[in-house]
N, C-alpha and C. Protein backbone atom coordinates (compact mmCIF):
# COMPACT_ATOMS: atom_id res chain seq x y z
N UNK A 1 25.05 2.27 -14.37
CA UNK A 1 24.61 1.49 -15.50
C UNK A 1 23.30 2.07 -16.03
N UNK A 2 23.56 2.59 -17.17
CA UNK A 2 22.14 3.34 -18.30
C UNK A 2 20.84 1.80 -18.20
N UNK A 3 19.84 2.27 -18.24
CA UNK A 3 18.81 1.21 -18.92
C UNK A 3 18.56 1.50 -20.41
N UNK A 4 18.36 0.64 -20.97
CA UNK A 4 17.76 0.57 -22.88
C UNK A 4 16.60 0.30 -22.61
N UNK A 5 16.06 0.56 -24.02
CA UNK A 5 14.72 -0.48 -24.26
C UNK A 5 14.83 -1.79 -24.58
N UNK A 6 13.76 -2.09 -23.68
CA UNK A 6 13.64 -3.96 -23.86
C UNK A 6 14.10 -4.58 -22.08
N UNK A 7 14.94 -3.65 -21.61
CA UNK A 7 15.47 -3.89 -20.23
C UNK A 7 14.27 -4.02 -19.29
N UNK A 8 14.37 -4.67 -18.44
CA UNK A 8 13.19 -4.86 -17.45
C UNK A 8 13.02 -3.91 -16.79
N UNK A 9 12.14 -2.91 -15.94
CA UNK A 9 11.97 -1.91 -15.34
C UNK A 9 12.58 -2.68 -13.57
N UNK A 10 13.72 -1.78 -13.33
CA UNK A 10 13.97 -1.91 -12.03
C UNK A 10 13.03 -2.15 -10.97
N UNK A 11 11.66 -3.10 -10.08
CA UNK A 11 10.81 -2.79 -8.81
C UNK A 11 11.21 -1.57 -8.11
N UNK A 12 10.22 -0.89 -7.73
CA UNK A 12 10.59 -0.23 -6.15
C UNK A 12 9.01 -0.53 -5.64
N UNK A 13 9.52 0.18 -4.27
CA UNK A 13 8.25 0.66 -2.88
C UNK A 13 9.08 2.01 -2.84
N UNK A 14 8.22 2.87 -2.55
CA UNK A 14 8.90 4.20 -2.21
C UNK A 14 7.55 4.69 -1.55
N UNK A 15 8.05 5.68 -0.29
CA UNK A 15 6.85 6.64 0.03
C UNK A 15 6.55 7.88 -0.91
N UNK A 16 5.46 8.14 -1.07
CA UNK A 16 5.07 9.42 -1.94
C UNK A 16 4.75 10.62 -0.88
N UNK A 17 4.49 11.71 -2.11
CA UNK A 17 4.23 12.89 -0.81
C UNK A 17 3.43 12.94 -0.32
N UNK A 18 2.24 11.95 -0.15
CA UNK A 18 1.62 12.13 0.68
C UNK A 18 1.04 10.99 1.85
N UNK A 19 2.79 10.46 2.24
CA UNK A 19 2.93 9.76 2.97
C UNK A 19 2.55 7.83 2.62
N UNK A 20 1.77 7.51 1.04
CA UNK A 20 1.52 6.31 0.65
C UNK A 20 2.85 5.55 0.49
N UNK A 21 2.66 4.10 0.43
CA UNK A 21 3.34 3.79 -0.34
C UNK A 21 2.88 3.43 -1.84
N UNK A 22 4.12 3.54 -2.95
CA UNK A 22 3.83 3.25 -4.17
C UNK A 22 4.28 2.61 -4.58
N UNK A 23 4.12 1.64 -5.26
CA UNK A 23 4.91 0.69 -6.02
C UNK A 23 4.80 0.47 -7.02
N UNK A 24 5.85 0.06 -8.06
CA UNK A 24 5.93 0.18 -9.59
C UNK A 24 4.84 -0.34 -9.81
N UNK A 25 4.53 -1.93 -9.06
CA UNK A 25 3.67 -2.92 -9.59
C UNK A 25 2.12 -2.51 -9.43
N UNK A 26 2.24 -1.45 -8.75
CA UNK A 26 0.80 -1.20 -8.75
C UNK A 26 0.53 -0.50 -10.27
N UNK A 27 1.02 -0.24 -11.20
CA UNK A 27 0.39 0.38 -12.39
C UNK A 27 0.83 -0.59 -13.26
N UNK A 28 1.01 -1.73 -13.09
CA UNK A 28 1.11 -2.84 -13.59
C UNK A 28 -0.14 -2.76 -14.44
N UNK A 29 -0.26 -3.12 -16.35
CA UNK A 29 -1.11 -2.38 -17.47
C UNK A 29 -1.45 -1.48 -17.61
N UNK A 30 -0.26 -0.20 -16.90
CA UNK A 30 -0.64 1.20 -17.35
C UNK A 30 0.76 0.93 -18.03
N UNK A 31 1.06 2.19 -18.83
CA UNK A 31 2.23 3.16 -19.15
C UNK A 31 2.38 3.84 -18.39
N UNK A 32 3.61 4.20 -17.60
CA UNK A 32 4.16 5.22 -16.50
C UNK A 32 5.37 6.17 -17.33
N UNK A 33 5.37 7.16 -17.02
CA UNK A 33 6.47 8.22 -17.31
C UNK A 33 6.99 8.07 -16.08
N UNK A 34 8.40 8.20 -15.46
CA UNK A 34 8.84 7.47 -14.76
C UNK A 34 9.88 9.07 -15.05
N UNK A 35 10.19 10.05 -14.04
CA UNK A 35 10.87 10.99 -14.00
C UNK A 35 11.58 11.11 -13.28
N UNK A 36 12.86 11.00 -12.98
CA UNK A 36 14.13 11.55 -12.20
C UNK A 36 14.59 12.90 -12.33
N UNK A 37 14.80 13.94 -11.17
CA UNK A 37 15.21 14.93 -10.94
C UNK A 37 15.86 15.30 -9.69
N UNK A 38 17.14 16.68 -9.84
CA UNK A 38 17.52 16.18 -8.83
C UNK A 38 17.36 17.03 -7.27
N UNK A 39 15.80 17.90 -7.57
CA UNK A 39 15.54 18.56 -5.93
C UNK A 39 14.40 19.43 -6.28
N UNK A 40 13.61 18.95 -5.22
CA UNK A 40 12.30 19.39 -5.21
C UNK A 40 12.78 21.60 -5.07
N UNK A 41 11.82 21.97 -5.66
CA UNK A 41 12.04 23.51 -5.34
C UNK A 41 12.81 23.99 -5.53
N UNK A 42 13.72 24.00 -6.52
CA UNK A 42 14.84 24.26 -7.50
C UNK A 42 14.00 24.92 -8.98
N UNK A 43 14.71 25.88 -9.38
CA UNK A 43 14.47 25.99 -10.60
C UNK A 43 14.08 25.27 -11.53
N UNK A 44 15.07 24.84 -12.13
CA UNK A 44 14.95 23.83 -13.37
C UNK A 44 13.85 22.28 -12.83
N UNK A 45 13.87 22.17 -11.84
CA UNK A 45 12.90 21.05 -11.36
C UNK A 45 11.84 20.96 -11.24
N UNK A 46 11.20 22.93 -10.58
CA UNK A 46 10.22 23.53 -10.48
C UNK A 46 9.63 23.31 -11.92
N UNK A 47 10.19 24.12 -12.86
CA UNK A 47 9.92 24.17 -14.28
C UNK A 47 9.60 22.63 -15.24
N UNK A 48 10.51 21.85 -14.82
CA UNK A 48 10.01 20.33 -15.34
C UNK A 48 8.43 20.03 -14.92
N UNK A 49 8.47 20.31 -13.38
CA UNK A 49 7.57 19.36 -13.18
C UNK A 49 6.24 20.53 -13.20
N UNK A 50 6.24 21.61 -13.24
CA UNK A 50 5.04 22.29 -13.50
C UNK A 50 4.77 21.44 -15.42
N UNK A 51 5.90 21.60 -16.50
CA UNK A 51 5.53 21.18 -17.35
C UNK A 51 5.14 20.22 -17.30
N UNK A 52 5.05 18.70 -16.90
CA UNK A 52 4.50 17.92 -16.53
C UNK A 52 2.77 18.16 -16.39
N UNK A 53 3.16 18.73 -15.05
CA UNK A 53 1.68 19.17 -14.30
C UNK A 53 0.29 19.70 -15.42
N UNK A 54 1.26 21.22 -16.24
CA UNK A 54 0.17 21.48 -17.24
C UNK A 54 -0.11 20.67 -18.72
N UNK A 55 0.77 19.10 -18.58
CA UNK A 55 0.36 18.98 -20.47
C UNK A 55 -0.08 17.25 -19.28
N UNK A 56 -0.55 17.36 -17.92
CA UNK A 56 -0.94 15.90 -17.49
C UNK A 56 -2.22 15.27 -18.30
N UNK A 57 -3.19 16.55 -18.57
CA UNK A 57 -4.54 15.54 -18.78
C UNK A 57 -4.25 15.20 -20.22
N UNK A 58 -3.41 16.38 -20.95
CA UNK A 58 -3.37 15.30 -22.36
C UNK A 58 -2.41 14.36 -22.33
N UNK A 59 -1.61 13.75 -21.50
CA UNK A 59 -0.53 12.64 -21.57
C UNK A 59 -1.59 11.93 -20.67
N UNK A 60 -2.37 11.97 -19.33
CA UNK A 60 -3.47 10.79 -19.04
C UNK A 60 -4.62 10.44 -20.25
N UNK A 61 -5.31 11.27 -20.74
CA UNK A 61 -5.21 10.74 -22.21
C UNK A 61 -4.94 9.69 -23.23
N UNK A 62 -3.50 10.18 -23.06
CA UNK A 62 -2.63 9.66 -24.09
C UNK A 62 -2.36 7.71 -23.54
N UNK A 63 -2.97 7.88 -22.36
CA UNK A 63 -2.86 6.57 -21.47
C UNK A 63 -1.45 6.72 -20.30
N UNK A 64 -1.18 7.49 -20.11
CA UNK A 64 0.16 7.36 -19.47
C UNK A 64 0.25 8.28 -18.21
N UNK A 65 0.58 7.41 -17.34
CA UNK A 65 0.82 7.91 -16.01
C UNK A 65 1.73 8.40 -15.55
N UNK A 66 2.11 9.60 -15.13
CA UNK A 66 3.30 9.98 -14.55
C UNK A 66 3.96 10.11 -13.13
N UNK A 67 4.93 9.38 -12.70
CA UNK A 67 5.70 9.53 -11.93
C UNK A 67 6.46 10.52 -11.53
N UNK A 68 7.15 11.24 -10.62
CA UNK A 68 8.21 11.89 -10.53
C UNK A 68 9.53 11.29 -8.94
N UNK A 69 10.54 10.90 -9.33
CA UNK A 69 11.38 10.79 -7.94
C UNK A 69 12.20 11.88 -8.24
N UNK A 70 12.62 11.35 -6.70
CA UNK A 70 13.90 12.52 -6.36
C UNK A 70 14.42 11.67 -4.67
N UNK A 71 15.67 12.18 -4.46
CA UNK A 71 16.23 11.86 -3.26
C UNK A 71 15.42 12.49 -2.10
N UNK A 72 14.85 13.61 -1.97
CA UNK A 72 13.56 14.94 -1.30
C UNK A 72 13.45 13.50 -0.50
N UNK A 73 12.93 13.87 0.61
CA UNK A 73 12.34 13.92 1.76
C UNK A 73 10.52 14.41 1.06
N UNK A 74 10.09 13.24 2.19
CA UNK A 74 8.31 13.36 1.71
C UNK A 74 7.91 14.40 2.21
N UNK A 75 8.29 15.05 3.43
CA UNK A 75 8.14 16.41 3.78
C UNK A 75 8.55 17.49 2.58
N UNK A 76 9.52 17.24 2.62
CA UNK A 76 9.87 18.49 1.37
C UNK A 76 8.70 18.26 -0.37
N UNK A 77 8.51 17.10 -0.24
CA UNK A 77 7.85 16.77 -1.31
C UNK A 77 6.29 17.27 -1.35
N UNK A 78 5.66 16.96 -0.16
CA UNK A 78 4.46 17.87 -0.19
C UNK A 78 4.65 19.64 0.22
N UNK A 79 5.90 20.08 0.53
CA UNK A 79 5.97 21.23 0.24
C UNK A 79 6.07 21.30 -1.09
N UNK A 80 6.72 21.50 -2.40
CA UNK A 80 7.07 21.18 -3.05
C UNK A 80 5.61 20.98 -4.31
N UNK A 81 4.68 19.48 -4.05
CA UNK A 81 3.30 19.84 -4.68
C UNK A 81 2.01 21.28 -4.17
N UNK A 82 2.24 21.37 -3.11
CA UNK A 82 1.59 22.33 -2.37
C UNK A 82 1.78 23.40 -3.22
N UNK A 83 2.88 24.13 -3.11
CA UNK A 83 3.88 25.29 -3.48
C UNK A 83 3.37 25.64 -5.18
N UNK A 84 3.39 24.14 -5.66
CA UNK A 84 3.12 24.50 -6.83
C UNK A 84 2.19 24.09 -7.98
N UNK A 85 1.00 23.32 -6.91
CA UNK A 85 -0.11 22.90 -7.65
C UNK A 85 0.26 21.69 -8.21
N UNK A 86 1.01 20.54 -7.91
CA UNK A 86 1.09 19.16 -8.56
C UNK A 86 0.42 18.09 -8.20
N UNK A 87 0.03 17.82 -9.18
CA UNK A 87 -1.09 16.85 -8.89
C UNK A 87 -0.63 15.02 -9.39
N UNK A 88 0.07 14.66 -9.47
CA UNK A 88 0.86 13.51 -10.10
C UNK A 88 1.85 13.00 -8.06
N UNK A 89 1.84 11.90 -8.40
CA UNK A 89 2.57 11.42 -7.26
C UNK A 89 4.29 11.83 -7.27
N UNK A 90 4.71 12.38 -6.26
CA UNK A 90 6.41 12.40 -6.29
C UNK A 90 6.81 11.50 -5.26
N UNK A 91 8.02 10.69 -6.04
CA UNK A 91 8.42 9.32 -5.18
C UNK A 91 9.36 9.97 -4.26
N UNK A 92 9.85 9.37 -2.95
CA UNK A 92 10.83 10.47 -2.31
C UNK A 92 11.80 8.72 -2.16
N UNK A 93 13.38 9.04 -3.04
CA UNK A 93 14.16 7.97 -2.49
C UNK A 93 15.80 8.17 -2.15
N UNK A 94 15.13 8.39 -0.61
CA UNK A 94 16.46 9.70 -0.09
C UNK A 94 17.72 8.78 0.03
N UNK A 95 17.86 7.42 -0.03
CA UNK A 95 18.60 6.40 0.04
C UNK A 95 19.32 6.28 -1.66
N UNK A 96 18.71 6.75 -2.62
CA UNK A 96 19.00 6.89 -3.75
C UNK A 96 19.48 5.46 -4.29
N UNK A 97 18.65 4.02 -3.92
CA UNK A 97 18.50 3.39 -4.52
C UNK A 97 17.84 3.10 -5.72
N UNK A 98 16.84 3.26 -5.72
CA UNK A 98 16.05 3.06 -7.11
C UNK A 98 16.64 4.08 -8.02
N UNK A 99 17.36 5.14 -8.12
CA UNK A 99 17.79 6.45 -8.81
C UNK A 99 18.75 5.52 -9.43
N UNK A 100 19.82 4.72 -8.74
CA UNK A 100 21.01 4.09 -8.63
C UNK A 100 20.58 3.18 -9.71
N UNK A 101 19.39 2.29 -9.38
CA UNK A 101 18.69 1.15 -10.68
C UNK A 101 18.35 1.30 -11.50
N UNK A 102 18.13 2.73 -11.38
CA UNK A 102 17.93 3.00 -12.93
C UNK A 102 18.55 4.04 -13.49
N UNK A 103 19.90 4.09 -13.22
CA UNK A 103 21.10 4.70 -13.55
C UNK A 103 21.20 6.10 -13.79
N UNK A 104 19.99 6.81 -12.95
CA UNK A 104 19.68 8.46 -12.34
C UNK A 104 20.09 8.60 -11.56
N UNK A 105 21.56 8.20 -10.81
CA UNK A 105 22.32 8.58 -10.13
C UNK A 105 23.93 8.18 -10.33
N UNK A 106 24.85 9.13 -10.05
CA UNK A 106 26.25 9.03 -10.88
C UNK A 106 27.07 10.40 -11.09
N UNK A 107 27.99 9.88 -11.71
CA UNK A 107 28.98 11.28 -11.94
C UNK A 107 28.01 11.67 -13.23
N UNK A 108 28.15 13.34 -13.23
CA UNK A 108 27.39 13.93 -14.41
C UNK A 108 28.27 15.49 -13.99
N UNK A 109 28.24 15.91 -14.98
CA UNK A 109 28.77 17.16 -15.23
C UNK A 109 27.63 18.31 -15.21
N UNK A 110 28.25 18.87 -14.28
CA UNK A 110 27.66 20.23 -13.85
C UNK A 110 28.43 21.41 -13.54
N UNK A 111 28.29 22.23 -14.69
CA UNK A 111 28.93 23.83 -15.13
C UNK A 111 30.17 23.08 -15.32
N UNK A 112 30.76 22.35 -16.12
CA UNK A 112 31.60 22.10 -16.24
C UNK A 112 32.64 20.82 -15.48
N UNK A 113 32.05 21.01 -14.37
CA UNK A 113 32.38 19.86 -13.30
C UNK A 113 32.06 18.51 -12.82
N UNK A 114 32.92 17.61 -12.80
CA UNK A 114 32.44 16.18 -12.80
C UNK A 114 32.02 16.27 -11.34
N UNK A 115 30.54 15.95 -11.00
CA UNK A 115 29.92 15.78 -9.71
C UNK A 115 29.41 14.58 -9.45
N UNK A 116 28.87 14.28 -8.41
CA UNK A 116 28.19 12.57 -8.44
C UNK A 116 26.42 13.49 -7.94
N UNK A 117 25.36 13.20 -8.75
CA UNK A 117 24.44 13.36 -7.88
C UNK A 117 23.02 12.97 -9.03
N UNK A 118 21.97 13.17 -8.74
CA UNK A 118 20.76 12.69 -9.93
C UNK A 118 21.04 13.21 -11.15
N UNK A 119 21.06 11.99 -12.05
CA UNK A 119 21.25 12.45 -13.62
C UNK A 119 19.61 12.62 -13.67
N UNK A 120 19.28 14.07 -14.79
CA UNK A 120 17.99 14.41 -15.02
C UNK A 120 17.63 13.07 -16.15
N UNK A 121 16.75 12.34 -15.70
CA UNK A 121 16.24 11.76 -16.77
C UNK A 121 14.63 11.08 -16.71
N UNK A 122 14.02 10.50 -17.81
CA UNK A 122 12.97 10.02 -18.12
C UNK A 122 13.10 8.54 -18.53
N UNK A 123 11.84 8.28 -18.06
CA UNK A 123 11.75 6.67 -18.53
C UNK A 123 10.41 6.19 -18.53
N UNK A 124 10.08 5.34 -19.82
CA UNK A 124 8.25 5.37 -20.31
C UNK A 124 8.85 3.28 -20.17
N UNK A 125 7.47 3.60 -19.14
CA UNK A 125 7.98 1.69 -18.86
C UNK A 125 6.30 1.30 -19.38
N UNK A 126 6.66 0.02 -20.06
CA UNK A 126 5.08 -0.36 -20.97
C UNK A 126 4.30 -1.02 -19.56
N UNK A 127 3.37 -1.44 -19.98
CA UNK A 127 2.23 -1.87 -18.68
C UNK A 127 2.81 -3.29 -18.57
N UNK A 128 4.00 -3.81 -19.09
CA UNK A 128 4.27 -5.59 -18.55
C UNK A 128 5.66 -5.20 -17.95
N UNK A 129 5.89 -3.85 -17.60
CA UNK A 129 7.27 -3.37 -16.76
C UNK A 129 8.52 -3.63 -17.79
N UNK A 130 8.22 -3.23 -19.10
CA UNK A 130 9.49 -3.05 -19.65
C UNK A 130 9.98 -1.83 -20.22
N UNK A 131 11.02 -1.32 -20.12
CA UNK A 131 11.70 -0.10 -20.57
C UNK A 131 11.52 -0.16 -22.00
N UNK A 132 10.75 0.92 -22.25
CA UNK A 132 10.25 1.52 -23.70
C UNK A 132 11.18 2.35 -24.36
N UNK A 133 11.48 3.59 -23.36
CA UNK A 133 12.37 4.65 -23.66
C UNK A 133 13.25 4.84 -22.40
N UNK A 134 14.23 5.53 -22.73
CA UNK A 134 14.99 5.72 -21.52
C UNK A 134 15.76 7.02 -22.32
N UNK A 135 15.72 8.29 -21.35
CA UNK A 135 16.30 9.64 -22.17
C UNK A 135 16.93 10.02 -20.77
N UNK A 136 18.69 9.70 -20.79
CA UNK A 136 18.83 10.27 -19.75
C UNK A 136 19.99 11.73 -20.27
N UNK A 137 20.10 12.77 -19.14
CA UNK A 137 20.70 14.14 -19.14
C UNK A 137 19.85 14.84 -20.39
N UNK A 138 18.52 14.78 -19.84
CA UNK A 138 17.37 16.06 -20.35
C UNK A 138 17.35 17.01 -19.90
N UNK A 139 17.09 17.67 -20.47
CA UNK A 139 17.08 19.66 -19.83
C UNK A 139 15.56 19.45 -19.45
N UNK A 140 15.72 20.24 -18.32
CA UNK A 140 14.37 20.60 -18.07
C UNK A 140 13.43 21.22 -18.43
N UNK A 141 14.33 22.39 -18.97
CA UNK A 141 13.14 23.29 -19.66
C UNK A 141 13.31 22.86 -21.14
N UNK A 142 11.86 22.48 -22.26
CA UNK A 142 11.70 21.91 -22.97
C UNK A 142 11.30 20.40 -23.11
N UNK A 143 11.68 19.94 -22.13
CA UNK A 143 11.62 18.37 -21.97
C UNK A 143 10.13 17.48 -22.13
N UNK A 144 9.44 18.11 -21.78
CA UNK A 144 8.15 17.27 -21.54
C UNK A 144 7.33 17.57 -23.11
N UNK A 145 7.56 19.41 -23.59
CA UNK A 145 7.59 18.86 -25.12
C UNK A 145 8.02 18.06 -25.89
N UNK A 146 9.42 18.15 -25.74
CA UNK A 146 9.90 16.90 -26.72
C UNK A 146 9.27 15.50 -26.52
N UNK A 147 9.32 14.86 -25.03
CA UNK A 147 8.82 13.83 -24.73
C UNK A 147 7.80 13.67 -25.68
N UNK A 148 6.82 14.35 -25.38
CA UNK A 148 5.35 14.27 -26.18
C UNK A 148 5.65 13.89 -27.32
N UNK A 149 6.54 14.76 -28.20
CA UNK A 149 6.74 15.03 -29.62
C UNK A 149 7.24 13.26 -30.04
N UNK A 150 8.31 12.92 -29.15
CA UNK A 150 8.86 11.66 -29.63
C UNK A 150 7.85 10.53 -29.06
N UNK A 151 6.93 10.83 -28.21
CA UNK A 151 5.80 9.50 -28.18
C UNK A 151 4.80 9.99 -28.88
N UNK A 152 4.77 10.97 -30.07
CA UNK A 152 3.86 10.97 -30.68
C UNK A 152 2.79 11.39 -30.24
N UNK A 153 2.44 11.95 -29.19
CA UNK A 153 0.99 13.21 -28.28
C UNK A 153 1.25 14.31 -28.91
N UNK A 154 0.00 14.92 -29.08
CA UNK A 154 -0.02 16.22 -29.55
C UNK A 154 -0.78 17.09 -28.13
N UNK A 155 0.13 18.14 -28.53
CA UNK A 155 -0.25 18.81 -27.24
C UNK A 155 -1.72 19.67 -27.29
């Protein structure tokens, strides 16, 4: 099941990579970018989330905090920021519930093939936890421009 805007932002607790826990509600009156991908140290994931990483201080700025999950293991996850200089929290939810709630997990086509595993997507939840945007099966490379472009940040 996709989320819209206006939909309530799914809760979680999840451990981050560096062993915290995080919870949605803690950025409760921020804006969160809220990122699903589907494996730490992968190409196309690498590349998302470095873009992320280099346009962060003008999207903290912009007021908005960014998230990243994935199914990863918190071990793999601080390999993963280590490896490549990330400075933003990565959620690790190897149970792939919260992915599931917010409908980043599922059949999706890959090279052609119907697979079940993380749909790449984004989600900008307002500071009273409601779904603003929801962009799911984004490419990675390009993505965090456009993002910007359609919330209106200039890079």
């Amino acid at each position: 099941m996709q989320l819209s805007p206006g939909d309530k932002a799914p809760a979680f607790t999840l451990t981050d990579d560096h062993g915290d826990t995080v919870k949605l509600s803690d950025y409760k009156g921020r804006t969160v970018i809220l990122y699903a991908y589907p494996a730490a140290m992968t190409p196309g994931c690498t590349k998302q989330a470095c873009d992320f990483r280099d346009n962060l201080t003008v999207l903290e700025d912009a007021g908005y905090a960014i998230l990243g999950i994935s199914p990863d293991t918190p071990e793999k996850l601080v390999k993963f920021r280590e490896h490549d200089g990330l400075t933003f929290p990565l959620l690790s939810d190897p149970d792939k519930e919260v992915l599931t709630a917010y409908g980043a997990f599922g059949e999706k086509k890959l090279y052609g093939k119907v697979v079940t595993g993380v749909i790449r997507c984004t989600f900008v939840i307002s500071p009273k936890g409601v779904i603003e945007h929801a962009f799911y099966n984004v490419k990675a490379t390009g993505h965090v421009t456009k993002l910007m472009r359609d919330l209106g940040i200039a890079a």
